[in-house]
C-alpha atoms as a PDB file:
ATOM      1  CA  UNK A   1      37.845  -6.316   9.799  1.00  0.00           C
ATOM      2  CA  UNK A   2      36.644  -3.511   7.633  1.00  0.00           C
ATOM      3  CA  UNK A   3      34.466  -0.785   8.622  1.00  0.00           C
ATOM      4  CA  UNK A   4      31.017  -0.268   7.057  1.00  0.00           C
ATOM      5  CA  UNK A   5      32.249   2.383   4.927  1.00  0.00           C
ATOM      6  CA  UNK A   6      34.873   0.953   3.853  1.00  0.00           C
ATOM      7  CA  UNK A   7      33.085  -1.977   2.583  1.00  0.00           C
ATOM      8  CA  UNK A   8      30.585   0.694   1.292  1.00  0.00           C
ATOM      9  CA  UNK A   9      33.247   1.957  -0.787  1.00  0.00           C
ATOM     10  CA  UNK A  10      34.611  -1.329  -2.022  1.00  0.00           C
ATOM     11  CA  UNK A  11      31.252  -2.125  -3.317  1.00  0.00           C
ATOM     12  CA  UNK A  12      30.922   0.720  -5.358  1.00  0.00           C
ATOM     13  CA  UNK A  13      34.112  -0.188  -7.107  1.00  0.00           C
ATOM     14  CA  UNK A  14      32.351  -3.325  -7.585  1.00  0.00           C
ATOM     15  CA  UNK A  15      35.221  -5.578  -5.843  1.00  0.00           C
ATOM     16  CA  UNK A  16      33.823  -9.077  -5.453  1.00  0.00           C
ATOM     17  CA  UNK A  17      35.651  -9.616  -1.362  1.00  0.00           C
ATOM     18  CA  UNK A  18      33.529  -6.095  -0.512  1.00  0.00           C
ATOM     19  CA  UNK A  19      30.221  -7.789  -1.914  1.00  0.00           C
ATOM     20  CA  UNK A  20      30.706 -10.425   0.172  1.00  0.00           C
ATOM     21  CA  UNK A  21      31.303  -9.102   3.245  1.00  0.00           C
ATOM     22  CA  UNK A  22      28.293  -6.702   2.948  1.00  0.00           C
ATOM     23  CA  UNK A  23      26.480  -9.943   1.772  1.00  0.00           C
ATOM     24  CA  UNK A  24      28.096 -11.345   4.808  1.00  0.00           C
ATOM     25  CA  UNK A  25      26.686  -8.303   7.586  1.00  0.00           C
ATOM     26  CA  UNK A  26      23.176  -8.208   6.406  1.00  0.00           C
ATOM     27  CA  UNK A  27      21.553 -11.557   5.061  1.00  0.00           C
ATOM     28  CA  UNK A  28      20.563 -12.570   7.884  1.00  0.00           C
ATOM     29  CA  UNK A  29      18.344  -9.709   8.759  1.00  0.00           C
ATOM     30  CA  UNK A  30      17.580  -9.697   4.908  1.00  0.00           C
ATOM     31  CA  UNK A  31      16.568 -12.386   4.565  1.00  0.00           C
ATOM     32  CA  UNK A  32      14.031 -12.537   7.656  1.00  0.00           C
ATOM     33  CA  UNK A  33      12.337  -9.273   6.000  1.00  0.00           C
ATOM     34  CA  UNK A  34      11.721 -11.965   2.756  1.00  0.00           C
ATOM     35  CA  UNK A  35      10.217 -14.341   4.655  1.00  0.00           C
ATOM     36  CA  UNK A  36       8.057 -12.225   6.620  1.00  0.00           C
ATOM     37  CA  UNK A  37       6.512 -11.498   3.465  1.00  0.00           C
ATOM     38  CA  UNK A  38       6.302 -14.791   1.824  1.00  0.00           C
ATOM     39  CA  UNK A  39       4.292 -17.438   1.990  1.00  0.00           C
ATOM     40  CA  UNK A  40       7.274 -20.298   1.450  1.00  0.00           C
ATOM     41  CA  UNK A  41      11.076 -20.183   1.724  1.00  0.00           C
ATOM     42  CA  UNK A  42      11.992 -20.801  -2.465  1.00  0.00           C
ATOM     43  CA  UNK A  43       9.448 -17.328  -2.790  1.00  0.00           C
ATOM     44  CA  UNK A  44      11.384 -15.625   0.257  1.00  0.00           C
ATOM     45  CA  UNK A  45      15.181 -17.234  -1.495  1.00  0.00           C
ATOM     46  CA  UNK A  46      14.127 -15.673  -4.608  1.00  0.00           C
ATOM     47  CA  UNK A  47      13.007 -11.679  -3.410  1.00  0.00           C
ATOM     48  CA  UNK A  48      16.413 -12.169  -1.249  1.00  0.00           C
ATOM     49  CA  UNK A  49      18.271 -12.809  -4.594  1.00  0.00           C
ATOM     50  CA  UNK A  50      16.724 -10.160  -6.621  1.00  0.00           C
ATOM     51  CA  UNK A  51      16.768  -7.666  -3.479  1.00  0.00           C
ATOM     52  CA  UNK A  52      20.503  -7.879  -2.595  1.00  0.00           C
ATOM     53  CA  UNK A  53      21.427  -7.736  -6.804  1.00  0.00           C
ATOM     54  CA  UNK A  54      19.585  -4.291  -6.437  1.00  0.00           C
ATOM     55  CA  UNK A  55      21.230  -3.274  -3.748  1.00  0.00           C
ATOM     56  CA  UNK A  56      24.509  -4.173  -5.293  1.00  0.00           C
ATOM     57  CA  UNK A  57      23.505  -1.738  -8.759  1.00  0.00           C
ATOM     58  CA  UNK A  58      21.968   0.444  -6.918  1.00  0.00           C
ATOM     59  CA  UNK A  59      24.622   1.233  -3.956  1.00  0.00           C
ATOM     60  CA  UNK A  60      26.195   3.977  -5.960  1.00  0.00           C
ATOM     61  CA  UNK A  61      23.222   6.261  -5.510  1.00  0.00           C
ATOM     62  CA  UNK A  62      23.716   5.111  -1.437  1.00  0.00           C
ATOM     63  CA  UNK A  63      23.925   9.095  -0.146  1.00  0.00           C
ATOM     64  CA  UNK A  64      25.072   8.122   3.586  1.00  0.00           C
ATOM     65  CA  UNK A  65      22.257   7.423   6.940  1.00  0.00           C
ATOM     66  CA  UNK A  66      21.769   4.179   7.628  1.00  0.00           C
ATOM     67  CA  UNK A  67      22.719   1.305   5.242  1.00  0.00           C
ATOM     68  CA  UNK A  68      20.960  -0.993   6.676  1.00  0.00           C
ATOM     69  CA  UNK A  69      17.750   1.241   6.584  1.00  0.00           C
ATOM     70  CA  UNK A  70      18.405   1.751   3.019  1.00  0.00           C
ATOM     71  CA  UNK A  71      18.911  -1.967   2.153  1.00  0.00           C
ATOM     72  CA  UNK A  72      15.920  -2.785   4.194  1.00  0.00           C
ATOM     73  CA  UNK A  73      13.800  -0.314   1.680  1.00  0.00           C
ATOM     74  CA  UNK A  74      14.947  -2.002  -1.164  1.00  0.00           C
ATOM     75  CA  UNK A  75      14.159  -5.130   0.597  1.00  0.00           C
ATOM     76  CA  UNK A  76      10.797  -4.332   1.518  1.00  0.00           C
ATOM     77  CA  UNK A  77       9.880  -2.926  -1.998  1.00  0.00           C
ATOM     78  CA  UNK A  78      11.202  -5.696  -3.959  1.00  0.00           C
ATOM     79  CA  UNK A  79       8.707  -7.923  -1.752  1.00  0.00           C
ATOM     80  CA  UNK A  80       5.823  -5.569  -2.566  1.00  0.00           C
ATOM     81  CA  UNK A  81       6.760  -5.590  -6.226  1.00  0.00           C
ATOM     82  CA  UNK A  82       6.960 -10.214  -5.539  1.00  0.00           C
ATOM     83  CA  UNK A  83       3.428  -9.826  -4.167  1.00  0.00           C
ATOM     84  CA  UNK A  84       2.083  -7.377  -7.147  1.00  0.00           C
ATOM     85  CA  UNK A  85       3.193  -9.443  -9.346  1.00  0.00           C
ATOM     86  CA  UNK A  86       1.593 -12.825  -8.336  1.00  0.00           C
ATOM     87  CA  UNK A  87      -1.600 -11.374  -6.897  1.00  0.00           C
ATOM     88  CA  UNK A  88      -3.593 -12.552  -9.283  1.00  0.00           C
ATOM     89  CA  UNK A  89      -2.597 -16.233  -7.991  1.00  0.00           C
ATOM     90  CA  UNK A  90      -3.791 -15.145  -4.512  1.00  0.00           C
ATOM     91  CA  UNK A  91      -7.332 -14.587  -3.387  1.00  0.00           C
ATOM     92  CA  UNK A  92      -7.448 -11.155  -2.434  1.00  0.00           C
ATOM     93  CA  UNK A  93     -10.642  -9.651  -0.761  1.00  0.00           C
ATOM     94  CA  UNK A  94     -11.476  -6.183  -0.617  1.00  0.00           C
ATOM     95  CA  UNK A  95     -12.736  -5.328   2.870  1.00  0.00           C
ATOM     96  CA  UNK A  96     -12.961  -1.766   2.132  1.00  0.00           C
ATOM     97  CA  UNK A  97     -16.746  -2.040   2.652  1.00  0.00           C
ATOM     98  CA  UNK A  98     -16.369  -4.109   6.362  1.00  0.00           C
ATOM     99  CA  UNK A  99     -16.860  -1.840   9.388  1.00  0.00           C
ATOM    100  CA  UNK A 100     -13.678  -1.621  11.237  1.00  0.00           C
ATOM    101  CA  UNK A 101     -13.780  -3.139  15.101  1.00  0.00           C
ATOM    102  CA  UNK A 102     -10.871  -3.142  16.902  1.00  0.00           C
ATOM    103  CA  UNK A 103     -10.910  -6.103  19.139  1.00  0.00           C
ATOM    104  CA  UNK A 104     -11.345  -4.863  23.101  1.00  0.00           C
ATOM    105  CA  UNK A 105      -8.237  -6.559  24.169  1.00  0.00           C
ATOM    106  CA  UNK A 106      -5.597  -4.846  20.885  1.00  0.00           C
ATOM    107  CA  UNK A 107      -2.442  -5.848  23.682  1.00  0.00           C
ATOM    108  CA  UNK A 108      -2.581  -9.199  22.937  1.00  0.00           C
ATOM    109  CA  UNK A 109       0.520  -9.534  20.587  1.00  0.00           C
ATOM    110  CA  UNK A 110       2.505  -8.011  23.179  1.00  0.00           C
ATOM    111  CA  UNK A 111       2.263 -11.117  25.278  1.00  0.00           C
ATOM    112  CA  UNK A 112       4.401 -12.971  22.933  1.00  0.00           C
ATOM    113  CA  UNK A 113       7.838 -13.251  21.951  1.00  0.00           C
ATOM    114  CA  UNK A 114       9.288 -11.755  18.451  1.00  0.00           C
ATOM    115  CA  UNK A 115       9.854 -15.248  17.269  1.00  0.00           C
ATOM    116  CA  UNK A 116       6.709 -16.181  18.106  1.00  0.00           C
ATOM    117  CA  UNK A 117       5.049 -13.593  16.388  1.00  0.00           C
ATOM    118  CA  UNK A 118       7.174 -14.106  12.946  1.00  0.00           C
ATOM    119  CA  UNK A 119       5.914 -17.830  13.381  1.00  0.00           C
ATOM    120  CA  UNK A 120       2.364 -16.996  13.701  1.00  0.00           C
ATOM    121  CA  UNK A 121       3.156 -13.697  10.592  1.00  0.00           C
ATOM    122  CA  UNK A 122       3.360 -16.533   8.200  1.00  0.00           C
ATOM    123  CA  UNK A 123       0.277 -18.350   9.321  1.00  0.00           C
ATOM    124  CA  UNK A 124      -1.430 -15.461   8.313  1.00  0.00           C
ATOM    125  CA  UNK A 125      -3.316 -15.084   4.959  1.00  0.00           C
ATOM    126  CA  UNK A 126      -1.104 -13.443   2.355  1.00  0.00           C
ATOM    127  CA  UNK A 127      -3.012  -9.916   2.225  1.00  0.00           C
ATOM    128  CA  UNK A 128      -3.059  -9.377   5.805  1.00  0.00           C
ATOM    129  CA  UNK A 129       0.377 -10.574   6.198  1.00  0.00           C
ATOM    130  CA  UNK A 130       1.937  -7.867   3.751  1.00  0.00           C
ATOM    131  CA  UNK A 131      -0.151  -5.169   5.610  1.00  0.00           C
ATOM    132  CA  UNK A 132       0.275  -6.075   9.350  1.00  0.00           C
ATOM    133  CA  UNK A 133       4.279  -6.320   8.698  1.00  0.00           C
ATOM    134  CA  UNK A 134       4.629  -2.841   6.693  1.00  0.00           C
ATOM    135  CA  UNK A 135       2.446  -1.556   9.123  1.00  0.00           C
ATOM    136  CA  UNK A 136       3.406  -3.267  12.865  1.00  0.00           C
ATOM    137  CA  UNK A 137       6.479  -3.896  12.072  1.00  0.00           C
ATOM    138  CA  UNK A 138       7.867  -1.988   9.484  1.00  0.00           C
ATOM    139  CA  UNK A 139       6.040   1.330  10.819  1.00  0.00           C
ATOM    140  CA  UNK A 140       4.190   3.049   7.322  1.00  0.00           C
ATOM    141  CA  UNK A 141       0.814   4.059   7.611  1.00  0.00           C
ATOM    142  CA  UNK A 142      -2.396   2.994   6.338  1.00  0.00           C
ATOM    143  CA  UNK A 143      -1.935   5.888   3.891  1.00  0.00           C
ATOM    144  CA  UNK A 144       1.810   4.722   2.689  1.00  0.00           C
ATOM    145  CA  UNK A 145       0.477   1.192   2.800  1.00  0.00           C
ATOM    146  CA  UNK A 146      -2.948   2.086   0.117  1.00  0.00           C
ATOM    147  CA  UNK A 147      -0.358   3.961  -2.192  1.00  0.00           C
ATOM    148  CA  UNK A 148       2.030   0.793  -2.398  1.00  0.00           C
ATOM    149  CA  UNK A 149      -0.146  -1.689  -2.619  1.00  0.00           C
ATOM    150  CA  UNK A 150      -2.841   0.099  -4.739  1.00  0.00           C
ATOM    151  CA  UNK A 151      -5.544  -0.036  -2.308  1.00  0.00           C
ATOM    152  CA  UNK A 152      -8.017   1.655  -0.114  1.00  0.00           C
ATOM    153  CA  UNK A 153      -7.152   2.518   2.883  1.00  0.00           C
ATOM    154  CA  UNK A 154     -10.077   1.502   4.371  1.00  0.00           C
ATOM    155  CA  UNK A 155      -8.823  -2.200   3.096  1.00  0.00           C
ATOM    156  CA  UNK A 156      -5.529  -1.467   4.766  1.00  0.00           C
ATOM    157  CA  UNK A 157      -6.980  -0.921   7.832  1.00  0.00           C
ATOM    158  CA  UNK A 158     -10.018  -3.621   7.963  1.00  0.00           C
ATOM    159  CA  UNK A 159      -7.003  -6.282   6.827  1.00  0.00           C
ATOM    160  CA  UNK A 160      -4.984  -4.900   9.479  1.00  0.00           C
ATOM    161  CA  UNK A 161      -7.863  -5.380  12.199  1.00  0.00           C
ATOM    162  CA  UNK A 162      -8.921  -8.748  10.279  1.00  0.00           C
ATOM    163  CA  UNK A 163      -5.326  -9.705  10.739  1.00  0.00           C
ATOM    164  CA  UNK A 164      -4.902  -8.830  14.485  1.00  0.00           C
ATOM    165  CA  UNK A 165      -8.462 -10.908  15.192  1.00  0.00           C
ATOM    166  CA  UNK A 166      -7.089 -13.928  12.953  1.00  0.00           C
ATOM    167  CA  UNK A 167      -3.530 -13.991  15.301  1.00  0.00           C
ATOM    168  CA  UNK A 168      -5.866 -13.531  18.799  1.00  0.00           C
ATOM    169  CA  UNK A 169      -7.454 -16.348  17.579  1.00  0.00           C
ATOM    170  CA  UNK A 170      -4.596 -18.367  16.976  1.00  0.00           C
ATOM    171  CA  UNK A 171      -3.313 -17.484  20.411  1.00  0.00           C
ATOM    172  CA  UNK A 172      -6.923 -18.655  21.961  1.00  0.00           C
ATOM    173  CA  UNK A 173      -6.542 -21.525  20.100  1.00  0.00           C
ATOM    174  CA  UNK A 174      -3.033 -22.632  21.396  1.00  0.00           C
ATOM    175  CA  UNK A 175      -3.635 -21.349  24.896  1.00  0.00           C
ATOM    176  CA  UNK A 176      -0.408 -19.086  24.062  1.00  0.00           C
ATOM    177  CA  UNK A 177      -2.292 -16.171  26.099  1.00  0.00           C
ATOM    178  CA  UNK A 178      -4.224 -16.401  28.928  1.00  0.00           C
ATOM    179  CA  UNK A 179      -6.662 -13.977  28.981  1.00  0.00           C
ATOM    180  CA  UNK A 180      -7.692 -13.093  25.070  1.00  0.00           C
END
């Protein structure tokens, strides 16, 4: 068994048995990021492909913290870059001009387990899904968010709220809650 540094190391000499034990640590986890993001599995297959070759050309600028902080980055960008690139195949609405209402009851998603939640996550339509999981559960802000995706950040957080109130009413539906 290697240690993370030394597989670290054997990566940046580009040995092939190194790869695929770093291949071998993360994927999993890697791969869940791409399919939080996604709206099908050959989409989520193909950021997790192009993610992990960047993180393999890129690993030589890796200066130390945590790797799998730094591979999650990567991961999470390469998404954003996925969902730039084929907006214009998904209808996108600006709410930037929608009041913002929080719902009265905003605990409701902590009623439910993680896997349930990253079942419902891809129910969700595809701009509220990239902004509730950078900003639930990958932690940026709604100012973070607008720069990455290019929007305002009144949009980030009406999608946000429109994306909470979608999820509730999933929950309602399927009696997962009791008291929405």
């Amino acid at each position: 068994m290697y240690s993370e540094a030394e597989i670290i190391a054997g990566c940046k000499k580009e040995k092939p048995a190194f790869q695929e034990k770093l291949f071998q640590l993360y994927s999993r986890r890697m791969m869940a990021i791409c399919v939080r993001y996604t709206s099908s599995r050959p989409e989520a297959e193909d950021i997790f492909q192009e993610a992990f070759i960047k993180v393999f050309r890129q690993l030589k600028t890796y200066q130390g913290g945590s790797l799998e902080g730094w591979m999650r980055r990567i991961f999470v960008n390469t998404a954003i870059n996925f969902y730039h690139s084929n907006r214009k195949y998904q209808d996108q609405l600006d709410y930037s001009s929608i009041e913002e209402t929080l719902p009265a009851e905003d605990n409701v998603l902590d009623a439910i387990s993680e896997q349930e939640l990253l079942v419902l996550i891809n129910l969700l339509p595809a701009g509220y899904k990239i902004i509730f999981n950078l900003y639930v559960l990958e932690g940026y802000s709604h100012q973070e968010i607008s720069a990455m995706l290019r929007i305002a950040e009144a949009t980030s957080r009406s999608q946000l709220t429109k994306a909470k109130v979608y999820l509730k009413k999933i929950l309602q539906k399927y009696s997962i809650t009791k008291s929405c």
